[in-house]
C-alpha atoms as a PDB file:
ATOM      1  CA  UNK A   1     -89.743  -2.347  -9.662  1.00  0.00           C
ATOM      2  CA  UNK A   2     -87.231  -2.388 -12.505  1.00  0.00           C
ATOM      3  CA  UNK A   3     -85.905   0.900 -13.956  1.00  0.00           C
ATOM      4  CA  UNK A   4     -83.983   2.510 -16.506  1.00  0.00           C
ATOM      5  CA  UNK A   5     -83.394   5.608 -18.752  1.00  0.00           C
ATOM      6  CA  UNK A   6     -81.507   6.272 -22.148  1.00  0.00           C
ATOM      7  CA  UNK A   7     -80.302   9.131 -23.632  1.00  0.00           C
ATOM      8  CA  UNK A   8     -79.368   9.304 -27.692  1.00  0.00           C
ATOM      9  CA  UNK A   9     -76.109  12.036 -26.675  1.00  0.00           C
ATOM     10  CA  UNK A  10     -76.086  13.795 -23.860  1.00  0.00           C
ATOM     11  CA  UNK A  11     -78.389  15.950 -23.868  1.00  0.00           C
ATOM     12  CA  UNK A  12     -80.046  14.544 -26.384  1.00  0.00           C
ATOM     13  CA  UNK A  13     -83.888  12.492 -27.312  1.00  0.00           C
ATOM     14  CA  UNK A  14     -83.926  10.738 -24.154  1.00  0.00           C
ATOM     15  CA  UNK A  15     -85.997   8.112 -22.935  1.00  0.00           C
ATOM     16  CA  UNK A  16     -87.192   5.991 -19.675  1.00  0.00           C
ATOM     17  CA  UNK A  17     -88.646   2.473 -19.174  1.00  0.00           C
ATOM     18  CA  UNK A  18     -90.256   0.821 -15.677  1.00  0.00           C
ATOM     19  CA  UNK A  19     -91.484  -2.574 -15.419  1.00  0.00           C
ATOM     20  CA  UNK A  20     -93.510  -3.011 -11.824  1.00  0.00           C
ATOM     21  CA  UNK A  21     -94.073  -6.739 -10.778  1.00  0.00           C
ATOM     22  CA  UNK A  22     -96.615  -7.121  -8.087  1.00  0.00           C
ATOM     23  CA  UNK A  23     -98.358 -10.836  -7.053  1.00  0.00           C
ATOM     24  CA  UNK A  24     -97.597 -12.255 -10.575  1.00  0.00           C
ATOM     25  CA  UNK A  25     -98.633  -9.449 -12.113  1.00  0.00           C
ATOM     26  CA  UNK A  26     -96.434  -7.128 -14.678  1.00  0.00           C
ATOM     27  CA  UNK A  27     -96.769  -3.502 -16.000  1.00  0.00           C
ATOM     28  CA  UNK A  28     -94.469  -1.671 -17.838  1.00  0.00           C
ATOM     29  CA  UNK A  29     -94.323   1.866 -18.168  1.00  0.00           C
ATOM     30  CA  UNK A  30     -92.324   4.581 -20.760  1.00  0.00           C
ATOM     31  CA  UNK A  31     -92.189   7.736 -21.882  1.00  0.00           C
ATOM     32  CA  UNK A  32     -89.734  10.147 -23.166  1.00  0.00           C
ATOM     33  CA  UNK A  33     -88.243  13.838 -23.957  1.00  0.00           C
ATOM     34  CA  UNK A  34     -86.891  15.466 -27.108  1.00  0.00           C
ATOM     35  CA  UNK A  35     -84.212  16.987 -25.247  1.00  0.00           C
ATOM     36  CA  UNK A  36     -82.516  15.765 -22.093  1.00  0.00           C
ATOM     37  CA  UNK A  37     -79.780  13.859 -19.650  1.00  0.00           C
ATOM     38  CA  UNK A  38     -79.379  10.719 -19.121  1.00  0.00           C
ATOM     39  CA  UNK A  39     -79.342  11.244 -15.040  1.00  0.00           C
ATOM     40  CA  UNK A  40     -82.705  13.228 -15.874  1.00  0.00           C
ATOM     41  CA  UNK A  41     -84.375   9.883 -18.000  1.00  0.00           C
ATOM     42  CA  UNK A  42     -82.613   7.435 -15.134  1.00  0.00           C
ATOM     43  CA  UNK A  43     -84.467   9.860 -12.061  1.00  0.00           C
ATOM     44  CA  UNK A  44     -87.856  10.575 -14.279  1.00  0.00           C
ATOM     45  CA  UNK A  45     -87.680   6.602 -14.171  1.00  0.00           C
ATOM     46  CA  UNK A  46     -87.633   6.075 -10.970  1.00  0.00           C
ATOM     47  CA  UNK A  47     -90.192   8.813 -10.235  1.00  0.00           C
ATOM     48  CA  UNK A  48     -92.703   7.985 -13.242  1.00  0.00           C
ATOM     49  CA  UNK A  49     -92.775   4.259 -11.437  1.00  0.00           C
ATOM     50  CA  UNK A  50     -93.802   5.285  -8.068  1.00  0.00           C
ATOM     51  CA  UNK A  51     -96.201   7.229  -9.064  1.00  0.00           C
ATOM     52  CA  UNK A  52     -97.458   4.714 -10.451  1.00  0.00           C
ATOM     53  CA  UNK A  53     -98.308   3.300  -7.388  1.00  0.00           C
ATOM     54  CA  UNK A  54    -102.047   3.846  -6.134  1.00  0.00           C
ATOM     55  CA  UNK A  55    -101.056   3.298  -2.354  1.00  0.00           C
ATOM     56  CA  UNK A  56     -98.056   3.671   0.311  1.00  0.00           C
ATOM     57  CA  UNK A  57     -96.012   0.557  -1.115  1.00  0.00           C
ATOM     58  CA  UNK A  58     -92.580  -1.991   0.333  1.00  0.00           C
ATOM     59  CA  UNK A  59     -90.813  -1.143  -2.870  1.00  0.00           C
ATOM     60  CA  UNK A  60     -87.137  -2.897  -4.124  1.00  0.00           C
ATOM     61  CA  UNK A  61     -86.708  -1.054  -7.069  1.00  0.00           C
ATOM     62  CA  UNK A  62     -83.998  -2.046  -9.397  1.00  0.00           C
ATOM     63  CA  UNK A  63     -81.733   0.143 -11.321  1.00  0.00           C
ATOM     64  CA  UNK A  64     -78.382   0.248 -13.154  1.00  0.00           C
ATOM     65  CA  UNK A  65     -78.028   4.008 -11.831  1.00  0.00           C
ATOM     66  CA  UNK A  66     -75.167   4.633  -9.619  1.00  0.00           C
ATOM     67  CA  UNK A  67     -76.187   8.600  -9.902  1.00  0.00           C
ATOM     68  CA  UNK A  68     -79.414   7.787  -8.422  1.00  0.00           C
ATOM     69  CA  UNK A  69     -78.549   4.367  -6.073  1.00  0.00           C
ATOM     70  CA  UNK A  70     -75.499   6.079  -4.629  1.00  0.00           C
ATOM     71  CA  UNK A  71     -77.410   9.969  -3.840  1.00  0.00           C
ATOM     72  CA  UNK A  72     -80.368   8.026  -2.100  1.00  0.00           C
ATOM     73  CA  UNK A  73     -78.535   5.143  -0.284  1.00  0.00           C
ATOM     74  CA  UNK A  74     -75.344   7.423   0.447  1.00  0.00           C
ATOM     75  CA  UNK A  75     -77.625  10.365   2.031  1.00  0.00           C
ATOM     76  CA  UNK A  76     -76.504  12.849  -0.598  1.00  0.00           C
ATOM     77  CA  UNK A  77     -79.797  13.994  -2.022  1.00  0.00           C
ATOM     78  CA  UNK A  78     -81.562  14.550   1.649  1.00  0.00           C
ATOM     79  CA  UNK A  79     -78.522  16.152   1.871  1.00  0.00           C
ATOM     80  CA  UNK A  80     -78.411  18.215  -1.122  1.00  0.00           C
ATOM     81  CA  UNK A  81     -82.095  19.501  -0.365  1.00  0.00           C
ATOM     82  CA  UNK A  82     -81.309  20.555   3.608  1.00  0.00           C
ATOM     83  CA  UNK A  83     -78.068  22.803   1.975  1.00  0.00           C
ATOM     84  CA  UNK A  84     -80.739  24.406  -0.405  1.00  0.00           C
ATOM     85  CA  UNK A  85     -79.597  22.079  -3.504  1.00  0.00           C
ATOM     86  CA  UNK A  86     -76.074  22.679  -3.117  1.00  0.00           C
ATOM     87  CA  UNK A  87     -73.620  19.991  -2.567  1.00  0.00           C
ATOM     88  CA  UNK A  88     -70.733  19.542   0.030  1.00  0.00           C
ATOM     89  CA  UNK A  89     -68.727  21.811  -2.495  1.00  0.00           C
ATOM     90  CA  UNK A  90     -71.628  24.343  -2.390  1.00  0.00           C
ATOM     91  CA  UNK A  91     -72.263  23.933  -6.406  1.00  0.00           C
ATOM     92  CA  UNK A  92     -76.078  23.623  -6.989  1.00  0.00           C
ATOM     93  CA  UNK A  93     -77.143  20.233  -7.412  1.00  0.00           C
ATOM     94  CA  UNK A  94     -77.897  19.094 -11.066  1.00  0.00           C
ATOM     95  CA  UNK A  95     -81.556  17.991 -10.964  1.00  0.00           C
ATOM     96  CA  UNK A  96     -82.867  19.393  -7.769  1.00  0.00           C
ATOM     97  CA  UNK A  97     -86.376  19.279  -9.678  1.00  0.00           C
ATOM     98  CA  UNK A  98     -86.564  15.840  -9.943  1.00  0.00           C
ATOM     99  CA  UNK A  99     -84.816  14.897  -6.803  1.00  0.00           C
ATOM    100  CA  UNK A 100     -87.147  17.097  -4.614  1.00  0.00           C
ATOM    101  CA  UNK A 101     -89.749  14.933  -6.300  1.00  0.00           C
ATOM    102  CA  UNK A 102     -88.066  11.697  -5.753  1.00  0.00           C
ATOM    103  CA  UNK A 103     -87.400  12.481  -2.165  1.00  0.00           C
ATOM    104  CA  UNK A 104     -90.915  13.329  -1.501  1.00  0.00           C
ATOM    105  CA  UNK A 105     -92.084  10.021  -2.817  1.00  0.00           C
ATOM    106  CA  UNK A 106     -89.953   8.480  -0.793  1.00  0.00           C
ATOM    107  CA  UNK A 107     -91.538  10.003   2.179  1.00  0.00           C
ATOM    108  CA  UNK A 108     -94.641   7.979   0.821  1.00  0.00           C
ATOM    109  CA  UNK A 109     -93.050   5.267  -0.383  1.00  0.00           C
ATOM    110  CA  UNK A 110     -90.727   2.636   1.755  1.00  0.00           C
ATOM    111  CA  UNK A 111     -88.135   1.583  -1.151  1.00  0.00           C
ATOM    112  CA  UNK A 112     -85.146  -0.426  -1.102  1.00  0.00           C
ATOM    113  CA  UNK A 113     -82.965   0.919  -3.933  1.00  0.00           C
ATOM    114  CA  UNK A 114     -80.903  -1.701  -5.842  1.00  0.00           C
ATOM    115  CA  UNK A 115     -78.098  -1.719  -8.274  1.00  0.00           C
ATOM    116  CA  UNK A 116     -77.245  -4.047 -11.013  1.00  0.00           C
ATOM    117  CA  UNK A 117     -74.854  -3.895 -13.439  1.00  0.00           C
ATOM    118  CA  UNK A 118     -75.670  -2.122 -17.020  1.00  0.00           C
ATOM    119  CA  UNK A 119     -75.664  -4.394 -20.184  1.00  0.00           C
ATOM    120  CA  UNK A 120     -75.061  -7.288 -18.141  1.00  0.00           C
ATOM    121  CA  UNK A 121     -77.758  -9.457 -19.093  1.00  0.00           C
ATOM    122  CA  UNK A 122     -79.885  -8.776 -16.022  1.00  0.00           C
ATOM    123  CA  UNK A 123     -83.394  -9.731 -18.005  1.00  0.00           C
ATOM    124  CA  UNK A 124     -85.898  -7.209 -16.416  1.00  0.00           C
ATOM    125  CA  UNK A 125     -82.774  -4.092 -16.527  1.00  0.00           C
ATOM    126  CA  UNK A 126     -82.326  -4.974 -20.114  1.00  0.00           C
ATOM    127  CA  UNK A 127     -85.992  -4.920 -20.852  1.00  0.00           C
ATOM    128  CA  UNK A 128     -86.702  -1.508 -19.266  1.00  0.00           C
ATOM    129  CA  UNK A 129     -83.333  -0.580 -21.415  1.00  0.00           C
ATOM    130  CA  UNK A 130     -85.340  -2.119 -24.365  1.00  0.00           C
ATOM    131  CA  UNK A 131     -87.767   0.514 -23.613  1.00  0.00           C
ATOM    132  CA  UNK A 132     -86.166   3.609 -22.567  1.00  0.00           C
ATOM    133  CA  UNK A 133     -83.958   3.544 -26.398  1.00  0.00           C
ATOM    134  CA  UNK A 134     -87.500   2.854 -27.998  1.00  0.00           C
ATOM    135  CA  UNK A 135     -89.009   5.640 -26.471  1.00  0.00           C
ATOM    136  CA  UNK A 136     -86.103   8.102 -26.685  1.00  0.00           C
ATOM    137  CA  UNK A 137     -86.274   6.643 -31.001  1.00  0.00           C
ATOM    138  CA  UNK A 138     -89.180   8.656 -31.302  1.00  0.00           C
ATOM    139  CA  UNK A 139     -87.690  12.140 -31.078  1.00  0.00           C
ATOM    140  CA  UNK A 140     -84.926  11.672 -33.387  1.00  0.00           C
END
């Protein structure tokens, strides 16, 4: 799984893209919001392509996110939710909607998170970029 969001200023029309490879097969997903963060398009990513999924799933998903990479693989956002959404410096977490959701997939889900460089000319990261500005286009 390959993911990515946009945002057109920040907040701003925002947008998300997922492609989802499985057994030579491809699927990509987008959607969008009028108004929004980028952290909130890169999360709703991630979320919108495992649900996706129509079973428990061995998932390596892909992303150029260090927001979301880092607060899964670093512990902070189990963290965040056992300290009531507040962080080590007891300010609420930003996004404690969408990471309560993302944690709870991952409860379904077995995923190995990944992180590539932005803009780097990683072909499926650019692609789900490709889609994430196309869908956060239409609410300009």
């Amino acid at each position: 799984m390959f993911t990515d969001g946009a945002c057109s200023g920040n907040p701003g029309p925002g947008g998300w893209g997922v492609v989802l490879r499985y057994n030579g097969r491809e699927k990509e997903i987008t959607g969008g919001e009028p108004s929004t963060t980028n952290n909130r398009m890169e999360l709703t990513a991630v979320i919108e392509g495992l649900s996706a999924l129509r079973e428990a799933c061995e998932v390596i998903l892909t992303s150029d996110s260090k927001y979301v990479v880092d607060s899964i693989q670093k512990g902070w956002a189990r963290s965040w939710k056992r300290n009531g959404w507040r962080k080590a410096d007891k300010k609420p977490a930003l996004n404690a909607d969408l990471w309560d959701k993302l944690l709870t997939l991952l409860d379904i889900h077995k995923v190995t998170f990944v992180w590539v460089r932005g803009h780097e000319g990683h072909e499926e990261n650019e692609r789900c970029d490709k889609l994430a500005v196309a869908s956060a286009q239409k609410y300009k």
